[in-house]
Protein backbone atom coordinates (compact mmCIF):
# COMPACT_ATOMS: atom_id res chain seq x y z
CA UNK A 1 15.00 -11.69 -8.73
CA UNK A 2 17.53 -9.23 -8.51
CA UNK A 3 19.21 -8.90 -4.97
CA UNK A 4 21.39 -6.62 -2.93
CA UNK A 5 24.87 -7.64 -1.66
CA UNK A 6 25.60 -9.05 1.54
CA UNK A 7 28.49 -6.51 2.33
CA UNK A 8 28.18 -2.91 3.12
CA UNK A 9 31.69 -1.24 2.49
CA UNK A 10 32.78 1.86 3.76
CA UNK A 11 32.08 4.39 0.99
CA UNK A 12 31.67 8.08 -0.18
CA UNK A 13 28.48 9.27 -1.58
CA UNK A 14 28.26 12.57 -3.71
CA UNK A 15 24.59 14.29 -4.00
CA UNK A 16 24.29 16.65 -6.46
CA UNK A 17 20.59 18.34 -7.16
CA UNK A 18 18.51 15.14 -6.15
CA UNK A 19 20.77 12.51 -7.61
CA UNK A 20 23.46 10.39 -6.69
CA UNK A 21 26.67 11.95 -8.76
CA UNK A 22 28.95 9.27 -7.46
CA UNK A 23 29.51 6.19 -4.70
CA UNK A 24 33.38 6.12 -4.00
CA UNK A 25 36.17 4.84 -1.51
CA UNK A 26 36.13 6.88 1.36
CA UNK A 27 38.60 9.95 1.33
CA UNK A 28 37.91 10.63 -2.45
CA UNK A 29 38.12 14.42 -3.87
CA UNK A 30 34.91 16.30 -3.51
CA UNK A 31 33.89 19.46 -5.42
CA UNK A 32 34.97 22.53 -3.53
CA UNK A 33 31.54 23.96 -2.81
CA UNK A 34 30.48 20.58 -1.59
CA UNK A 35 28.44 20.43 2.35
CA UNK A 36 29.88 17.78 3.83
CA UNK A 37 27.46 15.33 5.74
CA UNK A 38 28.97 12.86 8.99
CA UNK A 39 27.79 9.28 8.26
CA UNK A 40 30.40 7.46 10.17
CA UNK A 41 28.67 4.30 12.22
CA UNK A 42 25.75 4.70 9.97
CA UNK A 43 24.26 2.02 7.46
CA UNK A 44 22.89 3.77 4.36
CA UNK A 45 20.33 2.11 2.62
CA UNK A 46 17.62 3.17 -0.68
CA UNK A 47 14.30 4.78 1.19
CA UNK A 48 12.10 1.67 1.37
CA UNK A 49 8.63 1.91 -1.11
CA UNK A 50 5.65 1.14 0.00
CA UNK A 51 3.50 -0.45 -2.82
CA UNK A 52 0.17 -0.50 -0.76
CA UNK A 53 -1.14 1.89 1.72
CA UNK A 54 -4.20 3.69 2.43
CA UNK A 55 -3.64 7.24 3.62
CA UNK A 56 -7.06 8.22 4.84
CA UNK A 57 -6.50 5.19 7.03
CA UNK A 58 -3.65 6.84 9.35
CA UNK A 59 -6.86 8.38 11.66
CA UNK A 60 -8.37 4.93 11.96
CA UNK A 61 -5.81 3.06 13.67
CA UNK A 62 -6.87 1.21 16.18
CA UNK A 63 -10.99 1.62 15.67
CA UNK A 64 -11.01 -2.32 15.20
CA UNK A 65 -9.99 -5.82 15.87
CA UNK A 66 -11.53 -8.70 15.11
CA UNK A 67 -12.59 -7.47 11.64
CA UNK A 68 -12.52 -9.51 8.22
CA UNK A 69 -11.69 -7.78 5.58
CA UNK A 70 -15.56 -7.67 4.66
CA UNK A 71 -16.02 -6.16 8.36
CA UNK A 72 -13.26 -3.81 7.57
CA UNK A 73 -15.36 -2.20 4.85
CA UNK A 74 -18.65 -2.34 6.40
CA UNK A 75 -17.35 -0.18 9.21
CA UNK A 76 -15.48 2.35 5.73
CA UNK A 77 -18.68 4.61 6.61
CA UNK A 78 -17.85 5.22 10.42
CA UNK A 79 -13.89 4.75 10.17
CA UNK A 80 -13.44 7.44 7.30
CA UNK A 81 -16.35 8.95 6.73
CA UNK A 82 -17.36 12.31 7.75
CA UNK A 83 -13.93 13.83 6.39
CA UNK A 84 -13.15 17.52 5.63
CA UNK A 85 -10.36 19.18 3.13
CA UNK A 86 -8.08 19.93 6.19
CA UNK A 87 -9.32 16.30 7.60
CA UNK A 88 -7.97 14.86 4.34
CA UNK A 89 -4.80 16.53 4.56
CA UNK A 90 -4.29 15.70 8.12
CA UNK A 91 -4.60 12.05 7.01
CA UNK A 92 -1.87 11.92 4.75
CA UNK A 93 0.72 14.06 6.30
CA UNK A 94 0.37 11.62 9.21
CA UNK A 95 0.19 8.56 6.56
CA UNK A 96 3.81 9.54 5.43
CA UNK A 97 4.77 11.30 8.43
CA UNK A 98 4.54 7.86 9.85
CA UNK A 99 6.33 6.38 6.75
CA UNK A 100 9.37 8.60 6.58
CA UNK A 101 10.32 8.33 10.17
CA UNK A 102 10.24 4.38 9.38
CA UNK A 103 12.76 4.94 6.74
CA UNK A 104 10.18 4.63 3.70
CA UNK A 105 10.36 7.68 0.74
CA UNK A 106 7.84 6.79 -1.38
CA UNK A 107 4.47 4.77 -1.55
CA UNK A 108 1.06 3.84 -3.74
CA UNK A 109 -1.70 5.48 -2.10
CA UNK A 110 -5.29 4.47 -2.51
CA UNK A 111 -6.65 6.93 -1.39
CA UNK A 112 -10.87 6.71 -0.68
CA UNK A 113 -13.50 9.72 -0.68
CA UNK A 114 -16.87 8.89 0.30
CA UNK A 115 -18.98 8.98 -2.33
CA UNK A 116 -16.80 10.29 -4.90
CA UNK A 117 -13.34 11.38 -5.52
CA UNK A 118 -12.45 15.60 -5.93
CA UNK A 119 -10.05 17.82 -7.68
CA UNK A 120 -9.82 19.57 -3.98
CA UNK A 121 -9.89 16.41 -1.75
CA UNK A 122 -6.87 14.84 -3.81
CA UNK A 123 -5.42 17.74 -3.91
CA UNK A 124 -5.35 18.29 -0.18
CA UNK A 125 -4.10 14.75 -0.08
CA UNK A 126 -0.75 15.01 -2.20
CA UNK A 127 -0.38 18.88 -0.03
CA UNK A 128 -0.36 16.58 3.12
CA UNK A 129 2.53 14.21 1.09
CA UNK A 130 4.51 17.31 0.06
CA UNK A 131 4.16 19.15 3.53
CA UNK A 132 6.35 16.00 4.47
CA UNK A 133 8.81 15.37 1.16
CA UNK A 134 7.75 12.48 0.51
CA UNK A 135 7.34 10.59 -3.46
CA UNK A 136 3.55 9.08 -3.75
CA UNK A 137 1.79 7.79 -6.63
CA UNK A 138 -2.08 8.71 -5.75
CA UNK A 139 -4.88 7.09 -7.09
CA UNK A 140 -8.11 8.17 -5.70
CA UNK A 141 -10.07 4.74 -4.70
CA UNK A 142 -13.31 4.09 -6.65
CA UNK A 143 -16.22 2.09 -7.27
CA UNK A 144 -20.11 2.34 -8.65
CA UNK A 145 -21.11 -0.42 -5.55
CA UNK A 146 -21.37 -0.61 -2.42
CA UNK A 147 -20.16 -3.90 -0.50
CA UNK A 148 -23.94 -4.47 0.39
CA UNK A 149 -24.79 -4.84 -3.53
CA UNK A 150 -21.08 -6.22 -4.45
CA UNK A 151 -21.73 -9.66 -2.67
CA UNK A 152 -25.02 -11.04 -3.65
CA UNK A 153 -27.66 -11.74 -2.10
CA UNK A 154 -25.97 -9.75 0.87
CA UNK A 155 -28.57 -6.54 0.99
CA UNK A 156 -31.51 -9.19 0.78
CA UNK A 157 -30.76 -10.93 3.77
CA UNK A 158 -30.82 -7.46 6.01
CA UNK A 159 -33.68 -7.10 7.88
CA UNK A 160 -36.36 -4.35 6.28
CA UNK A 161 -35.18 -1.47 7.82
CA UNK A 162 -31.46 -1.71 8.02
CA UNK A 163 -31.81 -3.13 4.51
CA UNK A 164 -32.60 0.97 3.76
CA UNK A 165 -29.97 2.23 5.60
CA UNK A 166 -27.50 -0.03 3.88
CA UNK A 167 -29.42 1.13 0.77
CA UNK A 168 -28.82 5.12 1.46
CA UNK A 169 -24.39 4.32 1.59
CA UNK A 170 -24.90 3.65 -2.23
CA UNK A 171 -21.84 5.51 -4.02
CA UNK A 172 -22.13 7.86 -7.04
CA UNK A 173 -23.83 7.05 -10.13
CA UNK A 174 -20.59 5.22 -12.27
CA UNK A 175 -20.19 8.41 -15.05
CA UNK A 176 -20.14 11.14 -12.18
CA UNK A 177 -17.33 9.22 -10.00
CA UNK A 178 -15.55 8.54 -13.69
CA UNK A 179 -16.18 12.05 -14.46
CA UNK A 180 -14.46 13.14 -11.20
CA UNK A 181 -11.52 10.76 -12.02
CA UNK A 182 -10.92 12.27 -15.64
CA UNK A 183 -10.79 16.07 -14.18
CA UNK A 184 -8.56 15.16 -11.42
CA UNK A 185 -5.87 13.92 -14.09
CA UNK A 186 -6.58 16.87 -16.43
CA UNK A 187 -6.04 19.16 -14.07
CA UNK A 188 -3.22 17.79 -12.22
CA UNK A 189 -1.27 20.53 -10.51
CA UNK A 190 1.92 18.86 -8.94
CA UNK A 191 5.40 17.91 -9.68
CA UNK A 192 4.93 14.49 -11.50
CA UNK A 193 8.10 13.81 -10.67
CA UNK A 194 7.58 13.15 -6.46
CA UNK A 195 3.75 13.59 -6.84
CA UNK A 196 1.89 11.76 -9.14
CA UNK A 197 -1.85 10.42 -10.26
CA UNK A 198 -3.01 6.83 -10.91
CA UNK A 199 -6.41 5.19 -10.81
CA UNK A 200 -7.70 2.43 -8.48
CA UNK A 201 -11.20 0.97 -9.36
CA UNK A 202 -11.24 -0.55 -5.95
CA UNK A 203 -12.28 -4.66 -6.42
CA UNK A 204 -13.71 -6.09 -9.10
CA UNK A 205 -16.98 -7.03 -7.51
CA UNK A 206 -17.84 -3.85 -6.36
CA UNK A 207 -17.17 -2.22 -9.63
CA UNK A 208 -19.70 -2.70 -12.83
CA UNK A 209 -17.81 -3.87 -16.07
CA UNK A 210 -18.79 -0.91 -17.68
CA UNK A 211 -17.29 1.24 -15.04
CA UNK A 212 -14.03 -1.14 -15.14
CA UNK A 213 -13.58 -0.91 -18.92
CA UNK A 214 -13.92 2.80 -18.51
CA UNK A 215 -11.46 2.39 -15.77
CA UNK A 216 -9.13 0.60 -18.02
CA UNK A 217 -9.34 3.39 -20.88
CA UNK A 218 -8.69 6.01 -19.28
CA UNK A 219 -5.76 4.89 -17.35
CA UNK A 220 -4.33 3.85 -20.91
CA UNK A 221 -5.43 7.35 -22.73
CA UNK A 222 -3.30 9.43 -19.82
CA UNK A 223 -0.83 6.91 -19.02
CA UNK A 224 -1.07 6.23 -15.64
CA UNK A 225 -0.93 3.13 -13.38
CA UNK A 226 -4.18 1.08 -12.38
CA UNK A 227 -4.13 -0.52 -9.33
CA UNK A 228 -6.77 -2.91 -8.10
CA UNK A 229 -7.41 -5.28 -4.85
CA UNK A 230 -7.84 -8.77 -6.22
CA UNK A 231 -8.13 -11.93 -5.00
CA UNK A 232 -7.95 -10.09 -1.00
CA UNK A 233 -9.80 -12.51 0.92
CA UNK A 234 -11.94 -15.90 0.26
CA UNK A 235 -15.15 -14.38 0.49
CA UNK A 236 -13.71 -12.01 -2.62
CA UNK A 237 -12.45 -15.12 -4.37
CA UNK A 238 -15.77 -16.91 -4.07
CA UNK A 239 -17.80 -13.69 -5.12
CA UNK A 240 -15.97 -14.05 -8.15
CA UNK A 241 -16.71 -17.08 -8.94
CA UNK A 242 -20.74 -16.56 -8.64
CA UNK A 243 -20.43 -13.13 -10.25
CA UNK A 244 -17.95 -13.74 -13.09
CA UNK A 245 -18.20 -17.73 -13.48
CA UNK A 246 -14.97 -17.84 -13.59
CA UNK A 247 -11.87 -16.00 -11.57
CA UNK A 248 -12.00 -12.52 -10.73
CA UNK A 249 -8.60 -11.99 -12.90
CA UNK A 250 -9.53 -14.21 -15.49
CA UNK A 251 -12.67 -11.76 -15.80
CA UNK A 252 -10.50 -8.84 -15.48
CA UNK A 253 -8.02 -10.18 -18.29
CA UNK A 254 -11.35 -11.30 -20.75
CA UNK A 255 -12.01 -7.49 -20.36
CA UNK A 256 -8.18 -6.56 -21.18
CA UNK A 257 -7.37 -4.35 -17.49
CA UNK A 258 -4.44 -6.91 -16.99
CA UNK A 259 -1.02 -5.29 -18.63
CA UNK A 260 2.55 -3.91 -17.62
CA UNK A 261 0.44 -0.47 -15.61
CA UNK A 262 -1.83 -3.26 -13.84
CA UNK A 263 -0.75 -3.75 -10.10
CA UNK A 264 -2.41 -6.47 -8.12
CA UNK A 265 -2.82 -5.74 -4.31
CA UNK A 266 -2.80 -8.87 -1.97
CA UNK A 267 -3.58 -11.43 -4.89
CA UNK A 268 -3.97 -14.14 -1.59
CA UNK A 269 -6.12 -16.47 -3.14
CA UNK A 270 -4.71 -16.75 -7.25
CA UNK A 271 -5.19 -20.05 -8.62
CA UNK A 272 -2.05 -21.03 -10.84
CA UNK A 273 -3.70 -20.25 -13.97
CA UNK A 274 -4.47 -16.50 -12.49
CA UNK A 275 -0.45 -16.53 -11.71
CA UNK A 276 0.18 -17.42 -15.48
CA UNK A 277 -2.22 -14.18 -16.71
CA UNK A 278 -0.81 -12.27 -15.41
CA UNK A 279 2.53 -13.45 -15.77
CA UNK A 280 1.74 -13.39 -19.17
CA UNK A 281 0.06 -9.60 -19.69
CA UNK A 282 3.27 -8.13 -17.48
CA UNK A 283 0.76 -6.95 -14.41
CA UNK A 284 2.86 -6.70 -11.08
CA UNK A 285 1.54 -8.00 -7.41
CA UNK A 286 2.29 -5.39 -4.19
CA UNK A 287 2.12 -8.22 -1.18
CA UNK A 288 0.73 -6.84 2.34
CA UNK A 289 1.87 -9.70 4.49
CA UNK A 290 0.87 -7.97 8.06
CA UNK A 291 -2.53 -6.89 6.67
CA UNK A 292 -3.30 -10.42 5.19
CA UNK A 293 -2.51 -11.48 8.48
CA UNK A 294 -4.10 -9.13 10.70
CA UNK A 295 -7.79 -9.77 8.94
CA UNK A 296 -7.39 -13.07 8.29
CA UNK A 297 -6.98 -13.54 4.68
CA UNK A 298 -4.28 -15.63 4.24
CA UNK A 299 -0.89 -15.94 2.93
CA UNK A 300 0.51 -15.36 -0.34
CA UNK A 301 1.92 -17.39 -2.82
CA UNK A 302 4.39 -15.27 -3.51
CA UNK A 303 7.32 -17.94 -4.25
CA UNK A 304 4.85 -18.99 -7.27
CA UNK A 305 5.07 -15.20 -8.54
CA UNK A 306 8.64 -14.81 -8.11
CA UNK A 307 8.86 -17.90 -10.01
CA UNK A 308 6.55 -16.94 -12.94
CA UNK A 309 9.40 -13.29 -13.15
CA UNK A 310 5.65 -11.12 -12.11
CA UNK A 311 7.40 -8.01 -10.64
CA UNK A 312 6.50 -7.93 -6.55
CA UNK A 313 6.46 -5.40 -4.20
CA UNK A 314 5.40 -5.22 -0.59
CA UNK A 315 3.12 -2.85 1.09
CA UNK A 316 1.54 -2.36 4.85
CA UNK A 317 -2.10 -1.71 3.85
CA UNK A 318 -3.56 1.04 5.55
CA UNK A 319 -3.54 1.59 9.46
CA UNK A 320 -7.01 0.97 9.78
CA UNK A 321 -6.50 -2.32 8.31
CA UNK A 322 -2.88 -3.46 9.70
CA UNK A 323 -2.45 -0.95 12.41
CA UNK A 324 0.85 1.17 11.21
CA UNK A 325 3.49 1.87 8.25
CA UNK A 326 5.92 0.17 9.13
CA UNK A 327 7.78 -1.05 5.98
CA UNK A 328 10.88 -3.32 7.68
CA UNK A 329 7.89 -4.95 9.82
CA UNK A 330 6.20 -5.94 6.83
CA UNK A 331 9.56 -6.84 4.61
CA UNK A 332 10.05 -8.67 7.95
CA UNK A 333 6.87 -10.65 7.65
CA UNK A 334 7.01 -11.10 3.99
CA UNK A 335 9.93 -13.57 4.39
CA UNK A 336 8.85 -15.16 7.32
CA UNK A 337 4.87 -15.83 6.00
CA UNK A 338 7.08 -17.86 2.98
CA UNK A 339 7.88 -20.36 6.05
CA UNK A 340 4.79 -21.90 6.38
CA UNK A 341 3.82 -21.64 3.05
CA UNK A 342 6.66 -24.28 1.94
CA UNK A 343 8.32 -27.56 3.65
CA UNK A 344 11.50 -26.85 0.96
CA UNK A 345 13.39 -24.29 3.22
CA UNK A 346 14.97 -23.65 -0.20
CA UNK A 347 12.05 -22.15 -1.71
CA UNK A 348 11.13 -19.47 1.45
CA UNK A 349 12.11 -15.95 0.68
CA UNK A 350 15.63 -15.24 2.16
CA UNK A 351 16.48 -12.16 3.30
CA UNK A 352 18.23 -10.76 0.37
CA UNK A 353 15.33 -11.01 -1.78
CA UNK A 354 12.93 -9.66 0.91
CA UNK A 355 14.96 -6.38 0.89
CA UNK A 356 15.07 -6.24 -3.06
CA UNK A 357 11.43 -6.72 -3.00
CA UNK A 358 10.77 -3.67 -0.75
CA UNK A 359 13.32 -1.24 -2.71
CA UNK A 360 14.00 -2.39 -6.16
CA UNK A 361 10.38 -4.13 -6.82
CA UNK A 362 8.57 -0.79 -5.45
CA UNK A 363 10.42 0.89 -7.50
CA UNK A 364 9.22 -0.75 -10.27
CA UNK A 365 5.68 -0.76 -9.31
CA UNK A 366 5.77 2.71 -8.68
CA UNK A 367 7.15 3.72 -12.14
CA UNK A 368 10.84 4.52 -10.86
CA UNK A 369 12.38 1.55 -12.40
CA UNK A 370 16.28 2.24 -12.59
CA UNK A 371 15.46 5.71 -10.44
CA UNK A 372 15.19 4.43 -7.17
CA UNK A 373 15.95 1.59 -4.80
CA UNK A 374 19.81 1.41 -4.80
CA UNK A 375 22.42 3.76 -3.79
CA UNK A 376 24.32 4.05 -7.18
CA UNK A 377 25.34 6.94 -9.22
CA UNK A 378 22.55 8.16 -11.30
CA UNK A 379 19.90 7.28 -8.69
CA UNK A 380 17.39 9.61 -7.38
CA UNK A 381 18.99 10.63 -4.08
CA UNK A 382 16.06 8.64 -1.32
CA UNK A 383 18.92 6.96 1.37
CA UNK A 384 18.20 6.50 4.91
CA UNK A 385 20.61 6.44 7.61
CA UNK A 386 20.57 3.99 9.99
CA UNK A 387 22.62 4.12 13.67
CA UNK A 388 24.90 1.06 13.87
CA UNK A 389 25.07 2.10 17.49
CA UNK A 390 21.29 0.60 17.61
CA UNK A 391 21.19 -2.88 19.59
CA UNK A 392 20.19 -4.25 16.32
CA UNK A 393 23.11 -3.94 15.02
CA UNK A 394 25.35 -5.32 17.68
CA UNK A 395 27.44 -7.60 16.64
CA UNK A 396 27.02 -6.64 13.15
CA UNK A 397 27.73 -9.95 12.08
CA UNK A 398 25.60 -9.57 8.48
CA UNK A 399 23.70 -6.18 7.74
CA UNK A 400 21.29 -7.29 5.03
CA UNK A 401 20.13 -10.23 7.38
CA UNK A 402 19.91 -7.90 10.25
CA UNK A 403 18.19 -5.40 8.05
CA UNK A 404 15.35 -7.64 7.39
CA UNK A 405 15.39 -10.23 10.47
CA UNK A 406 16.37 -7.46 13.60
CA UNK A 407 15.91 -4.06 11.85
CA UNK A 408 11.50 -2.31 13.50
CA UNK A 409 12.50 1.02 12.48
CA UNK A 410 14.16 2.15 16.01
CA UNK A 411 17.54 2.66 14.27
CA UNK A 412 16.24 5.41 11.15
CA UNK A 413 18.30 8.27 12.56
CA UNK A 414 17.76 10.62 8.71
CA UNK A 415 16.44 10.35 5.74
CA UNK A 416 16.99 11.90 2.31
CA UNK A 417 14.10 12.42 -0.05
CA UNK A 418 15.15 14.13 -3.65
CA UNK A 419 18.46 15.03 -2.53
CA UNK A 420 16.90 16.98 0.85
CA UNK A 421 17.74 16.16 4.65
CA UNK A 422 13.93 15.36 5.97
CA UNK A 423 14.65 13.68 9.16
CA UNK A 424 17.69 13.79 11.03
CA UNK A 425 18.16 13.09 14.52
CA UNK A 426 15.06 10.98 14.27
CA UNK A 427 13.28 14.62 13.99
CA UNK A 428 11.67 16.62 10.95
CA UNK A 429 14.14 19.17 10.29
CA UNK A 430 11.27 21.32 8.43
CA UNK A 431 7.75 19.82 9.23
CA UNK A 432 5.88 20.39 12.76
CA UNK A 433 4.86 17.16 13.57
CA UNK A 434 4.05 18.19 17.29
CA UNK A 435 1.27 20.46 15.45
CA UNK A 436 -0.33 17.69 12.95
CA UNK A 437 -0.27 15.50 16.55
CA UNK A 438 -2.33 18.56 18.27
CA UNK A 439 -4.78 18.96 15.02
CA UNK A 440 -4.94 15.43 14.54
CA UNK A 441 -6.03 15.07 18.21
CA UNK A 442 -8.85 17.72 17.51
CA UNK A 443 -10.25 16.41 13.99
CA UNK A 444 -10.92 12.94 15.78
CA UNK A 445 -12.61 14.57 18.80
CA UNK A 446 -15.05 16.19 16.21
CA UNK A 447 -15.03 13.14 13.55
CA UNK A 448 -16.18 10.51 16.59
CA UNK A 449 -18.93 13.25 17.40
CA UNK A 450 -20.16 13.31 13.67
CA UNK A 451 -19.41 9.88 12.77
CA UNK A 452 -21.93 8.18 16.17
CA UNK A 453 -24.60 7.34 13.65
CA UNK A 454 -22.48 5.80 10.74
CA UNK A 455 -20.83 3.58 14.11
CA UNK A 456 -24.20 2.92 14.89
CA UNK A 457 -25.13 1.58 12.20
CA UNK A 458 -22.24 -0.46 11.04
CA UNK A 459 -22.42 -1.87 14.86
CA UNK A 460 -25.75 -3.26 13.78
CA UNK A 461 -25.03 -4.30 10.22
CA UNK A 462 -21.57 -6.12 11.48
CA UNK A 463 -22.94 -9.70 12.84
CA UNK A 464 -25.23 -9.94 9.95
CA UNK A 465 -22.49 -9.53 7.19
CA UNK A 466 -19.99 -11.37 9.32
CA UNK A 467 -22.63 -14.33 9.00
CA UNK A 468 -23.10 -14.01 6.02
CA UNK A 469 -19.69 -13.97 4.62
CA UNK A 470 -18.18 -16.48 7.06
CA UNK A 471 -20.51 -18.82 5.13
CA UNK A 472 -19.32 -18.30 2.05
CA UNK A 473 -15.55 -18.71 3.32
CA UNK A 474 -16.23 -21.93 4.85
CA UNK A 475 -17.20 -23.27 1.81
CA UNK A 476 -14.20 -25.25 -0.21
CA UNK A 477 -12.56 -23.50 -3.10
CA UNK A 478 -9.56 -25.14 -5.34
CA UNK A 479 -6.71 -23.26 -3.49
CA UNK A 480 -5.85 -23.19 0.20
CA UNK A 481 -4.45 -20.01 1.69
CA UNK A 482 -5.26 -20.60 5.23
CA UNK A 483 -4.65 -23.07 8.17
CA UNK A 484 -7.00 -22.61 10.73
CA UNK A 485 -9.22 -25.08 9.08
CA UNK A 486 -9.08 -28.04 6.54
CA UNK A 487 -12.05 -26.92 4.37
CA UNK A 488 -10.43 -23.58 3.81
């Protein structure tokens, strides 16, 4: 695992374009025509990367609590659904409006349109990332079933009529949502460079293996990333099993979607001979520590995939699923889930390696591998400043340690995307964020209006799934990711 250094020296940093021309002593010879730019008592750092988020999940923060992750999706209908262009839009600008002010530059956004991805709703998405600066990799969320016919038996055990409503949130017929996804990266449109396209055939389960090997195709004929949730939660892990007779990334890598553009998200419940796959094939894991928390999944192993050298990143999840994007909270949490994970203190993740896993391992996850995550000449020029007048800093007795252990975001004072001041003074120099609060504000007025009967009916739907499914967690599988009970 490669780490950052424990020091922070007093240094010079020359931007020219968007890269770093040079890191020097301080008081070093500038070009003449250089704009000078006052860091004194700041810490610069690489923009954090987010490896995991879900940007049409900004305008359902706080819609629920006690949800699984299988609750999660059965409310997907009422949470997200109902969503126009500009309501698209709105989401991601305040995705990574939310991001940059929290000193992250650049993210993997699965992003999900009910019933089928678009040319104009992805495109309204990366608008909403550029409005802000910010680098995304966006791959449009898909599937050809619905969590009702993804966990069997499931839509049999719904009474007759709400069996039919669950029945009428069936997604698009596989070819026309694969269709969709092969026009979106013909006709791509933006700067591949900050903004670019990737596919995400959403879980296994929920996606037929004819619609996964198409998946896997395609992503290989344009050479593009494919990201996938796997292994998420118990009730996933088991579905596998009964599906697949086997793992759900042992199925995955008998159909050949495992390989170095393969990123894992969560990956909670792995068995060591999942680790070794995809070890082996060169996939990557993105780790979402808060959200595994937050619905109850459990904790990763991710010692065991730092061990087996599987390139890790860490993500927040969406904020309908872990409440905010808030990278150093969840770089935060990643080292401190390792606790309990582990009697050998030696083996938790230390704070060093936490911080290389949120800059240097998202870079690599995210295709920027040698681009981004350090402030070194020839890097893409994403720093954030920090105030060392913050309380978080004082003493400043070790600034990586204090970076990970004391460091929620309250100290981000600018940030430079590509070269370009985007925040400074905690404030958007360019972007009206007081505006996307007022519009945001409006589309949720008129989205809880048009969205009463999908909360209706997920409301009635929610004990019967949550039955359901809790069943098939309790039952014993051959790892343990939890502690709230023995069984699990």
């Amino acid at each position: 695992m490669d780490t950052l250094r424990m020091e922070a020296p007093h240094r010079d940093v020359l931007v020219k374009n968007s890269v770093i021309e040079a890191v020097e002593s301080p008081g070093s010879a500038a070009p003449d025509d250089a704009v000078p730019l006052d860091a004194s008592d700041r810490l610069l750092i690489p923009g954090l990367i987010n490896t995991h988020t879900h940007g049409h999940g900004s305008l359902g923060r706080g819609q629920g609590d006690r949800w699984t992750l299988e609750l999660l999706l059965n409310a997907g209908p009422w949470i997200s659904g109902q969503r126009t262009l500009e309501d698209k839009r709105l989401a991601a600008q305040l995705n990574a409006a939310e991001m940059v002010l929290k000193g992250c530059t650049a993210c993997y956004d699965l992003y999900f349109e009910f019933p089928t991805p678009s040319i104009a709703g992805i495109d309204a998405v990366a608008d909403g990332y550029r409005d802000i600066g910010m680098r995304a990799v966006i791959a449009p969320m898909a599937a050809d079933r619905s969590l009702y016919e993804a966990i069997p038996e499931l839509m049999e055990t719904l009474p007759d009529g709400l069996r039919q409503q669950a029945e009428s949130l069936a997604l698009a017929p596989a070819e026309a949502t694969l269709e969709a996804s092969r026009a979106l990266l013909e006709n791509w449109r933006h700067d591949r460079d900050v903004l670019s396209p990737a596919i995400a055939p959403t879980i296994p389960q929920h996606c037929s293996d004819e619609f996964l090997l198409a998946s896997r195709d395609m992503a290989r004929d344009y050479g593009v990333g494919l990201h996938m949730h796997l292994a998420e939660s118990k009730v996933q892990a088991q579905v596998g099993k009964a599906r697949y007779g086997k793992t759900q990334t042992a199925h995955l890598h008998d159909l050949g979607l495992l390989g170095p553009n393969f990123v894992g998200a969560h990956c909670v419940w792995l068995e060591d001979d999942d680790v070794r796959r995809m070890a082996d094939t060169g996939s990557a894991i993105t780790h979402q520590p808060g959200c595994n928390l937050r619905i109850g999944s459990g904790i990763a192993p991710v010692r065991k995939f730092i061990d087996a050298d599987i390139a890790v990143g860490i993500g927040t999840d969406g904020s309908n699923a872990s409440d905010n994007q808030n990278m150093f909270e969840a770089i935060r949490l990643a080292a401190n889930v390792s606790r309990v994970m582990d009697a050998d203190h030696a083996r938790w993740i230390s704070a060093p390696e936490a911080l290389a896993i949120g800059t240097l391992g998202g870079a690599r996850l995210l295709g920027y591998e040698g681009r981004l995550g350090r402030i070194e000449r020839g890097y893409l020029a994403d720093i954030v400043f920090l105030d060392l007048g913050s309380v978080n800093y004082v003493p400043l007795n070790d600034p990586v340690r204090q970076l990970v252990n004391c460091e929620d975001a309250t100290a981000v004072d600018t940030v430079m995307i590509d070269g370009r001041i985007v925040v400074k003074g905690k404030s958007f120099t360019a972007f009206d964020f007081p505006k996307l609060r007022r519009d945001v504000e409006s589309a949720m007025q008129r989205l809880n209006e048009t969205t009463m009967a999908n909360r209706a009916l997920a409301e009635q739907l929610e004990p019967l799934v949550a039955s359901y499914c809790s069943g098939l967690a309790r039952a014993p599988y051959p790892v343990r990711r939890t502690l709230h009970c023995l069984s699990c």
